[in-house]
Structure formats: C-alpha cells, structure tokens
C-alpha atoms as a PDB file:
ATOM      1  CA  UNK A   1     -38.508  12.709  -2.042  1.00  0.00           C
ATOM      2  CA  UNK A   2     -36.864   9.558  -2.364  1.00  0.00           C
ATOM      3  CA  UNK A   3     -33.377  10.862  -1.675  1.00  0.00           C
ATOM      4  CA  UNK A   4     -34.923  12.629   1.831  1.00  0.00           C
ATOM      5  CA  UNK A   5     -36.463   9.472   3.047  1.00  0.00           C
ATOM      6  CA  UNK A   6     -33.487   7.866   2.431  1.00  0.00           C
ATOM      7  CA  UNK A   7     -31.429  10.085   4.316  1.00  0.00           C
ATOM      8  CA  UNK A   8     -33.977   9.902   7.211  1.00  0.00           C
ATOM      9  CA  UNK A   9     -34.044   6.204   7.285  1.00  0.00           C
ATOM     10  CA  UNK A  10     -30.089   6.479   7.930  1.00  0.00           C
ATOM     11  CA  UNK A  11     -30.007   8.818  10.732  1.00  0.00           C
ATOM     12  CA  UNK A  12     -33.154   7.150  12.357  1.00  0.00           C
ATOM     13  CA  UNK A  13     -30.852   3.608  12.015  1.00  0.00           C
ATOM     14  CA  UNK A  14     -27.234   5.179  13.167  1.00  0.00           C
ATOM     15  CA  UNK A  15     -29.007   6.868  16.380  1.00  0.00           C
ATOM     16  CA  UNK A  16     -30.703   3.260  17.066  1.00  0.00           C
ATOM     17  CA  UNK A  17     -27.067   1.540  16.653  1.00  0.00           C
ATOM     18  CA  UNK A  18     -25.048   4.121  18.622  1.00  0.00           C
ATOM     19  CA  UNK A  19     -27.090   3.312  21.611  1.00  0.00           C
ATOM     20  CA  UNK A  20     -26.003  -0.453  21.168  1.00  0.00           C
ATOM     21  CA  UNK A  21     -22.365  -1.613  21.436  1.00  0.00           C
ATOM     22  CA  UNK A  22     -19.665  -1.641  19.013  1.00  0.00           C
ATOM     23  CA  UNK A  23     -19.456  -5.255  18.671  1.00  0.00           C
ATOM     24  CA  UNK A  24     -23.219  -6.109  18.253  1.00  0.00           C
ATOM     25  CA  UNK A  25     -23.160  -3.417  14.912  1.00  0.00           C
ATOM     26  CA  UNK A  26     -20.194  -5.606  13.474  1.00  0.00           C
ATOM     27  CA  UNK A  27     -22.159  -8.853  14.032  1.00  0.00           C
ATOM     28  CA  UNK A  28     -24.917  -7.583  12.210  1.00  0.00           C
ATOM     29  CA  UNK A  29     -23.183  -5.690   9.516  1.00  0.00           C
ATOM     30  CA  UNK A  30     -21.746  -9.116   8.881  1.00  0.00           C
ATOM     31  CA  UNK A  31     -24.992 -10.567   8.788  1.00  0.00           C
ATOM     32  CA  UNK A  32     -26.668  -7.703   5.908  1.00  0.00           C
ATOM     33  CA  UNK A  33     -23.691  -8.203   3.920  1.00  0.00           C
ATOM     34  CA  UNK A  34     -25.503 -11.012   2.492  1.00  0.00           C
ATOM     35  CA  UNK A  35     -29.031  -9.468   2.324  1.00  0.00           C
ATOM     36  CA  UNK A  36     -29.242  -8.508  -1.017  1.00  0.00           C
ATOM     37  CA  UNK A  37     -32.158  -5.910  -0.506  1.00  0.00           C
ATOM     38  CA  UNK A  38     -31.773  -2.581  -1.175  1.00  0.00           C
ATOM     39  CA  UNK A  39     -34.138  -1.126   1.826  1.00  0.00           C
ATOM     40  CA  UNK A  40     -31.015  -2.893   4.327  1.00  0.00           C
ATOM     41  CA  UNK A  41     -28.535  -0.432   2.203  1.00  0.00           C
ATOM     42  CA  UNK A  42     -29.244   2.380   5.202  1.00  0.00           C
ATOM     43  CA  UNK A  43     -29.282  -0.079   7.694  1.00  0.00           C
ATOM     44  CA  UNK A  44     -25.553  -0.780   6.618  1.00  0.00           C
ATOM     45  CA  UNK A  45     -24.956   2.306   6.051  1.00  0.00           C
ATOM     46  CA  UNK A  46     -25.808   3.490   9.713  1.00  0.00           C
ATOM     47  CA  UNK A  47     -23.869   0.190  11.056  1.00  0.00           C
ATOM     48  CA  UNK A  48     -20.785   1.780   9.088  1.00  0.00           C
ATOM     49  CA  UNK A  49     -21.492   5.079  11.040  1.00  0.00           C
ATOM     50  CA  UNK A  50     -21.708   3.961  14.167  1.00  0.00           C
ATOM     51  CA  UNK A  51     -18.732   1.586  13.844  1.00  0.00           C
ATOM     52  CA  UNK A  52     -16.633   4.995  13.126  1.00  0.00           C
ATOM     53  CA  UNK A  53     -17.065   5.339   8.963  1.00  0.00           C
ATOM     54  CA  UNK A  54     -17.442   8.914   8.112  1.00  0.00           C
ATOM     55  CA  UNK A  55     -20.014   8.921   5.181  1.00  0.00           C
ATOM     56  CA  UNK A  56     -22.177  11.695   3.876  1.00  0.00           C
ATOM     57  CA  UNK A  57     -25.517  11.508   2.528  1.00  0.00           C
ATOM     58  CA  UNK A  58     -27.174   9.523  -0.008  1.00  0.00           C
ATOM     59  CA  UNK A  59     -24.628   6.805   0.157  1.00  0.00           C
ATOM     60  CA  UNK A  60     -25.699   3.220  -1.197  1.00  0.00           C
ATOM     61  CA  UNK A  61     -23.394   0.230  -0.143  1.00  0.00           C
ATOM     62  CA  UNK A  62     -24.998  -2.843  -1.656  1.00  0.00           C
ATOM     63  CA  UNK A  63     -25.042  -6.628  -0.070  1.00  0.00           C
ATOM     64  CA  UNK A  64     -22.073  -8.275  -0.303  1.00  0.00           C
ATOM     65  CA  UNK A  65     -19.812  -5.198   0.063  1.00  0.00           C
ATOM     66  CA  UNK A  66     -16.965  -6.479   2.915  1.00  0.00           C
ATOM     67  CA  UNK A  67     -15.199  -3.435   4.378  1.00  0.00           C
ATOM     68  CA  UNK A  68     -12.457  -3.943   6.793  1.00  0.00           C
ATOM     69  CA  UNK A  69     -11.645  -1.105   9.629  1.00  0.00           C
ATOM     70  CA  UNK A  70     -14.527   1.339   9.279  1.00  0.00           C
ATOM     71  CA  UNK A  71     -13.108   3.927  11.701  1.00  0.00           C
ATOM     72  CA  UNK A  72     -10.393   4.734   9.015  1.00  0.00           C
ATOM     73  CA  UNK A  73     -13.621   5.225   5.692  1.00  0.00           C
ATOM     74  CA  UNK A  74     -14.498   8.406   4.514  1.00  0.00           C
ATOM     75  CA  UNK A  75     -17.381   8.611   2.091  1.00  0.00           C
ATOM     76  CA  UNK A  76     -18.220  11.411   0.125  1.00  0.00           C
ATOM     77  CA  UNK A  77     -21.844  12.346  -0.558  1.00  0.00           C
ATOM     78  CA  UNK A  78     -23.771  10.286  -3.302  1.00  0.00           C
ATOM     79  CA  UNK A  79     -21.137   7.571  -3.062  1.00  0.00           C
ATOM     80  CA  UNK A  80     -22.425   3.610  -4.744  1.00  0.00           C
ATOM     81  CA  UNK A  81     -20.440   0.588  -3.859  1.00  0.00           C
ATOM     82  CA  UNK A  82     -21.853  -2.276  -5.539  1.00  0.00           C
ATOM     83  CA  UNK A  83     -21.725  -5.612  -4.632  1.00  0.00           C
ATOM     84  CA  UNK A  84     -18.732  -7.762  -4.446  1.00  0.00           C
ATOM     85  CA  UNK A  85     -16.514  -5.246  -3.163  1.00  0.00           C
ATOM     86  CA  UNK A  86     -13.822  -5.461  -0.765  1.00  0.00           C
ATOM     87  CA  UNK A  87     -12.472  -2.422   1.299  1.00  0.00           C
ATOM     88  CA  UNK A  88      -9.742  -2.770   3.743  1.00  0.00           C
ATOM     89  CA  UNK A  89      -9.184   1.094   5.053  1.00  0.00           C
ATOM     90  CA  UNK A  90      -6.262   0.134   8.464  1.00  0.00           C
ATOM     91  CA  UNK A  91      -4.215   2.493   6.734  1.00  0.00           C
ATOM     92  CA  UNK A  92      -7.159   5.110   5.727  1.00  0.00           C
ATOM     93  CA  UNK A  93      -9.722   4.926   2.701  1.00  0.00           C
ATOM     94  CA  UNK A  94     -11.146   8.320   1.452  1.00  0.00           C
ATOM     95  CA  UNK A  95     -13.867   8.837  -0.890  1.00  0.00           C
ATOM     96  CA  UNK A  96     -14.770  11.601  -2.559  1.00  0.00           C
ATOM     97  CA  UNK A  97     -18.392  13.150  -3.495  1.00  0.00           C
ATOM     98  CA  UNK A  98     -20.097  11.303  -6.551  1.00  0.00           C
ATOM     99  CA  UNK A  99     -17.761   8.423  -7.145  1.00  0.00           C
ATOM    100  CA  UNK A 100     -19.243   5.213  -8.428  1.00  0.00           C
ATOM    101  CA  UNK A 101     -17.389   1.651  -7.422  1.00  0.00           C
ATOM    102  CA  UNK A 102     -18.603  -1.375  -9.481  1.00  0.00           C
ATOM    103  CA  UNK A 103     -19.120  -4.903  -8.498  1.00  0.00           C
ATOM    104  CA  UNK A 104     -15.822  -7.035  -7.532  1.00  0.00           C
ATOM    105  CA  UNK A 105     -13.197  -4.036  -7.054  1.00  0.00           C
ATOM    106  CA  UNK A 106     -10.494  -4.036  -4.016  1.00  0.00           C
ATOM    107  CA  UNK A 107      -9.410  -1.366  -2.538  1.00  0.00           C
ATOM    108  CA  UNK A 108      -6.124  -2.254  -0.322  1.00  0.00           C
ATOM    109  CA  UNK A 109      -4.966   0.509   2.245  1.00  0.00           C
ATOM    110  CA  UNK A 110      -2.063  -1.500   3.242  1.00  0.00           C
ATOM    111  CA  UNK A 111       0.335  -4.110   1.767  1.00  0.00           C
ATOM    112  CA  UNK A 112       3.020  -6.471   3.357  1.00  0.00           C
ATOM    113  CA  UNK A 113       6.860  -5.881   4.003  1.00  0.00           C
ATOM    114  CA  UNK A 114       9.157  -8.621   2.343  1.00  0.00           C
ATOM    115  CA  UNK A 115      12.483  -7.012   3.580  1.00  0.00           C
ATOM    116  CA  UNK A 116      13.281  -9.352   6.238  1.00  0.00           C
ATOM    117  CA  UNK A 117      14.629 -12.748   4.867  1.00  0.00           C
ATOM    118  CA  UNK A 118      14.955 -14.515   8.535  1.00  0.00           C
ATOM    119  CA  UNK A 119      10.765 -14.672   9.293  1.00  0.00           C
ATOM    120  CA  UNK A 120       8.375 -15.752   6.702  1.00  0.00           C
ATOM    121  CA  UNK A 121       6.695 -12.682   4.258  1.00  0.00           C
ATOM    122  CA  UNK A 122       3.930 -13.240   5.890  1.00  0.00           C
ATOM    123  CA  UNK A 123       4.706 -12.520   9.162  1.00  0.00           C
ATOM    124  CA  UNK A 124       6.210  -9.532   8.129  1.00  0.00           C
ATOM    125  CA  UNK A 125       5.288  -5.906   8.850  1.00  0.00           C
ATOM    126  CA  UNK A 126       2.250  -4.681   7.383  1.00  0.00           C
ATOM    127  CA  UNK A 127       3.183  -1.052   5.939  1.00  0.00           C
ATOM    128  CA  UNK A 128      -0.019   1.600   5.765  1.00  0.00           C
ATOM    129  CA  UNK A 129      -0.224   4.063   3.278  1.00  0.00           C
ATOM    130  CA  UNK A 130      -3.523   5.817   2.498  1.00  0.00           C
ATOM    131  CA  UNK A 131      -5.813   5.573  -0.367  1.00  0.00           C
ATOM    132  CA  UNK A 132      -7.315   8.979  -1.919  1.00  0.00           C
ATOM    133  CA  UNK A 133     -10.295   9.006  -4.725  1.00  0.00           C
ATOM    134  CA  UNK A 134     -11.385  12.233  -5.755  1.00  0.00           C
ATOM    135  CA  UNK A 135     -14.890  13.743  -6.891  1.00  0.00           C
ATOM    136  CA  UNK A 136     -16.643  12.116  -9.940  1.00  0.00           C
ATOM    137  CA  UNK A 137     -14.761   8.912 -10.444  1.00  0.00           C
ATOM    138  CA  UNK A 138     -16.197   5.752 -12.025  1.00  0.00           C
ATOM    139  CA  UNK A 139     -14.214   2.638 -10.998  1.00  0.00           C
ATOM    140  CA  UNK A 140     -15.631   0.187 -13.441  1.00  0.00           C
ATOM    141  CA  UNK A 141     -15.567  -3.536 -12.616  1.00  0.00           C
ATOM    142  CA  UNK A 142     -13.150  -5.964 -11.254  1.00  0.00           C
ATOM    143  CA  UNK A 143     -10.826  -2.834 -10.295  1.00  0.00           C
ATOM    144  CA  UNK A 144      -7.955  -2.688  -7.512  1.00  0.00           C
ATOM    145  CA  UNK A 145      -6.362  -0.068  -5.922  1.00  0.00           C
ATOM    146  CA  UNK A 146      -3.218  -0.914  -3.775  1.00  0.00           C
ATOM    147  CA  UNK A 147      -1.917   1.194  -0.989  1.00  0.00           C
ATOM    148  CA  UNK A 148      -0.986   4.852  -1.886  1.00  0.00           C
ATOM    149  CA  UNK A 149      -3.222   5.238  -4.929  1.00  0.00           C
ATOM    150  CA  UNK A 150      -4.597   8.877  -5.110  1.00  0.00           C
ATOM    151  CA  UNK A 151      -6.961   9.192  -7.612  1.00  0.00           C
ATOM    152  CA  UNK A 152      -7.750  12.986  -9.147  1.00  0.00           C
ATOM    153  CA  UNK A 153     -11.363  13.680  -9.660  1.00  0.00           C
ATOM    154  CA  UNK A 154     -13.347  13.466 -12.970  1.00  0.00           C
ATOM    155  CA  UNK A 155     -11.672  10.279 -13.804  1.00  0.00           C
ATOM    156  CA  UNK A 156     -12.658   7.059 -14.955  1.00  0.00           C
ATOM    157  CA  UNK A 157     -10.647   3.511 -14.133  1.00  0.00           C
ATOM    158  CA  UNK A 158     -11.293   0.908 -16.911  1.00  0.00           C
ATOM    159  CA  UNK A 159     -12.448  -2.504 -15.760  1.00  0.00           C
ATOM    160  CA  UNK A 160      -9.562  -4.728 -15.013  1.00  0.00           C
ATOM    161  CA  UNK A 161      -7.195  -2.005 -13.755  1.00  0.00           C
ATOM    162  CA  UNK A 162      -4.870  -2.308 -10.717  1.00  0.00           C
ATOM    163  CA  UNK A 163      -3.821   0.822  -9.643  1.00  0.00           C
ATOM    164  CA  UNK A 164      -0.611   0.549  -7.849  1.00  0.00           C
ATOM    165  CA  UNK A 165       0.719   4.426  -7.178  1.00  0.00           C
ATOM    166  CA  UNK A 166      -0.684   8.295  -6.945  1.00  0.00           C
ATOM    167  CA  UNK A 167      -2.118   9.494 -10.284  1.00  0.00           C
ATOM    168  CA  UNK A 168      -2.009  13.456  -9.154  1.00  0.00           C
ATOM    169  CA  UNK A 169      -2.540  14.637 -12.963  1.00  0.00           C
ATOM    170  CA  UNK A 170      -4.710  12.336 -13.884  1.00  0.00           C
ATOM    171  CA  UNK A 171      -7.888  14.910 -13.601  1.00  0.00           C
ATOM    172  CA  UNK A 172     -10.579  14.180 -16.706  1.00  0.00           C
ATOM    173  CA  UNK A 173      -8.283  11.428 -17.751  1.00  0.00           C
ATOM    174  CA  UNK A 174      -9.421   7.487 -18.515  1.00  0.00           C
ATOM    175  CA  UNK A 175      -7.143   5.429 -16.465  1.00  0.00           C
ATOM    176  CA  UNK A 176      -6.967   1.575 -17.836  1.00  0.00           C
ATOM    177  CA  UNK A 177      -3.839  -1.486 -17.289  1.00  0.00           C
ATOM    178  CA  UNK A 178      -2.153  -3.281 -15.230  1.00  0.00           C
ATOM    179  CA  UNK A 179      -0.420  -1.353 -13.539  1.00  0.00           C
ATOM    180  CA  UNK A 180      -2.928   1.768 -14.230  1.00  0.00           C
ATOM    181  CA  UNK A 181      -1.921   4.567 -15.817  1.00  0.00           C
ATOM    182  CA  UNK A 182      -3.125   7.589 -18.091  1.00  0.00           C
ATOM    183  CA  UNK A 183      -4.173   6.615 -21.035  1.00  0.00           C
ATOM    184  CA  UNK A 184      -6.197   9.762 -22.466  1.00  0.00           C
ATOM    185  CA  UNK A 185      -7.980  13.233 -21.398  1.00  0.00           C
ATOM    186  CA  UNK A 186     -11.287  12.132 -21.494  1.00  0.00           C
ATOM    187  CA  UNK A 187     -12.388  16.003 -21.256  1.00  0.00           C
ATOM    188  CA  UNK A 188     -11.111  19.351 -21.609  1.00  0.00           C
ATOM    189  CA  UNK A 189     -11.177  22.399 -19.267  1.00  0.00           C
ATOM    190  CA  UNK A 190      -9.798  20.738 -16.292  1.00  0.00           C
END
C-alpha cells in the first residue's frame, strides 16, 4: 500500500512540474537537496523526471543527494541513493533495477584530458564515457566510480572502493580496492 501511494505521489508531482519550466524544477531540486524528509523523496524524484532523468518506480533519492545533468540518468526500478551522494551523468549514468547506493559515493561519467602540455589540465577537454550498474548491486559507503565503469549485476562494491574500468565478469562477485577489482564469487549459479 505504501509502495502504491508512493508511486502516486510521484506521478501526481512530475505532472505538476512538467507544466512549470525547466529552470524553476532545478531551483527547487536545489533547494530539497537539503530537506532531509523523506515525504520530499517523490518530490525530488518527480523534479529529476521532469528535468529529463529516466527513473522507474519506487525510487528513493534521499536529501543531500547532488546529481549533475539529469537528462543523461537512468534509474532502474526500486533504486535508493542515500544521502551524501554525488552523480555527475554529462557522459550518461545508468542504473539498473534493485541497486542500493550508500551515503558519500561518486559516481563520475566523465574525467579530464591532460594530453595537451601548452593550456593548463584544467582547461583541457573533458572526455565522456558512460557509466553502467547492473541489477542487484550494493555500493556500500564512501564508493566511486570513474568514467567507463560497467558494473555486472548481483554484485557488491566494498566501502572505500574506486572503481576505475568495466568489470564485465564480475556477476555474483564482491568487488573491494583501490582501484576495484574482483576479489571473490560471492554466489554460485551465475
């Protein structure tokens, strides 16, 4: 019952912010960041929508989360994002169904060019690369996953982690250092 109200509550709120304009939503999505209540989780939720975020249902995105380029997020169904988190998705962010994202992880869709030695690093070119999470992942705290990480599902990502490349293979695995990598099948069958 909960689950369906909840739903409701974030269709009711993205119809209500489609009808408004794009930069109003952002103003107030920046404002519920800090709102730490979790009846304003489908109020951000719907912002997200309406700001171009793909997400299915049941999605909880708690105060505090910072997400960067909406129009390029895709959220699975039954996807948590707790508080802390920053998502920058410019070079495109994909979720996958039942994936849970502890407090304080990053998740970077793009990184910056160093190659030319006559302008500052900074003002380098930014170079996009997407970032892929499959179904049933646990990314536990203080996690970061650079541009080009693609995450198999049925995985979990040990606190602390950085993730720096695609993990295709790493299905049922536990995933833990810096940089990330396979550490052991945490189940069998897959």
């Amino acid at each position: 019952m909960k689950i369906r109200i909840y739903n409701y509550l974030v269709r009711f709120w993205t119809f209500v912010f489609m009808l408004l304009p794009n930069i109003f939503c952002f103003f107030f999505y920046k404002f519920l960041e800090c709102l730490p209540f979790i009846f304003i989780s489908p109020i951000r939720v719907a912002l997200l929508k309406s700001l171009g975020a793909k997400i299915g249902t049941s999605v909880i995105v708690s105060h505090g989360v910072e997400i960067r380029s909406p129009d390029c997020l895709i959220l699975g169904d039954r996807v948590s994002i707790q508080r802390g988190c920053y998502i920058d998705a410019a070079g495109g962010v994909n979720i996958g169904n039942d994936v849970s994202i502890a407090h304080g992880c990053s998740i970077l869709s793009f990184e910056h060019d160093w190659s030319n030695k006559n302008i500052p690093i900074r003002e380098n070119d930014a170079i996009y690369a997407p970032v892929s999470i499959g179904n049933d992942v646990w990314i536990g705290c203080q996690c970061i996953l650079l541009s080009g990480s693609q995450l198999d599902g049925n995985c979990i990502v040990a606190a602390g982690s950085v993730v720096t490349k695609s993990l295709i293979g790493s299905r049922a695995s536990l995933i833990a250092g810096v940089p990330g990598r396979v550490v052991k099948k945490i189940r069998t069958g897959y």
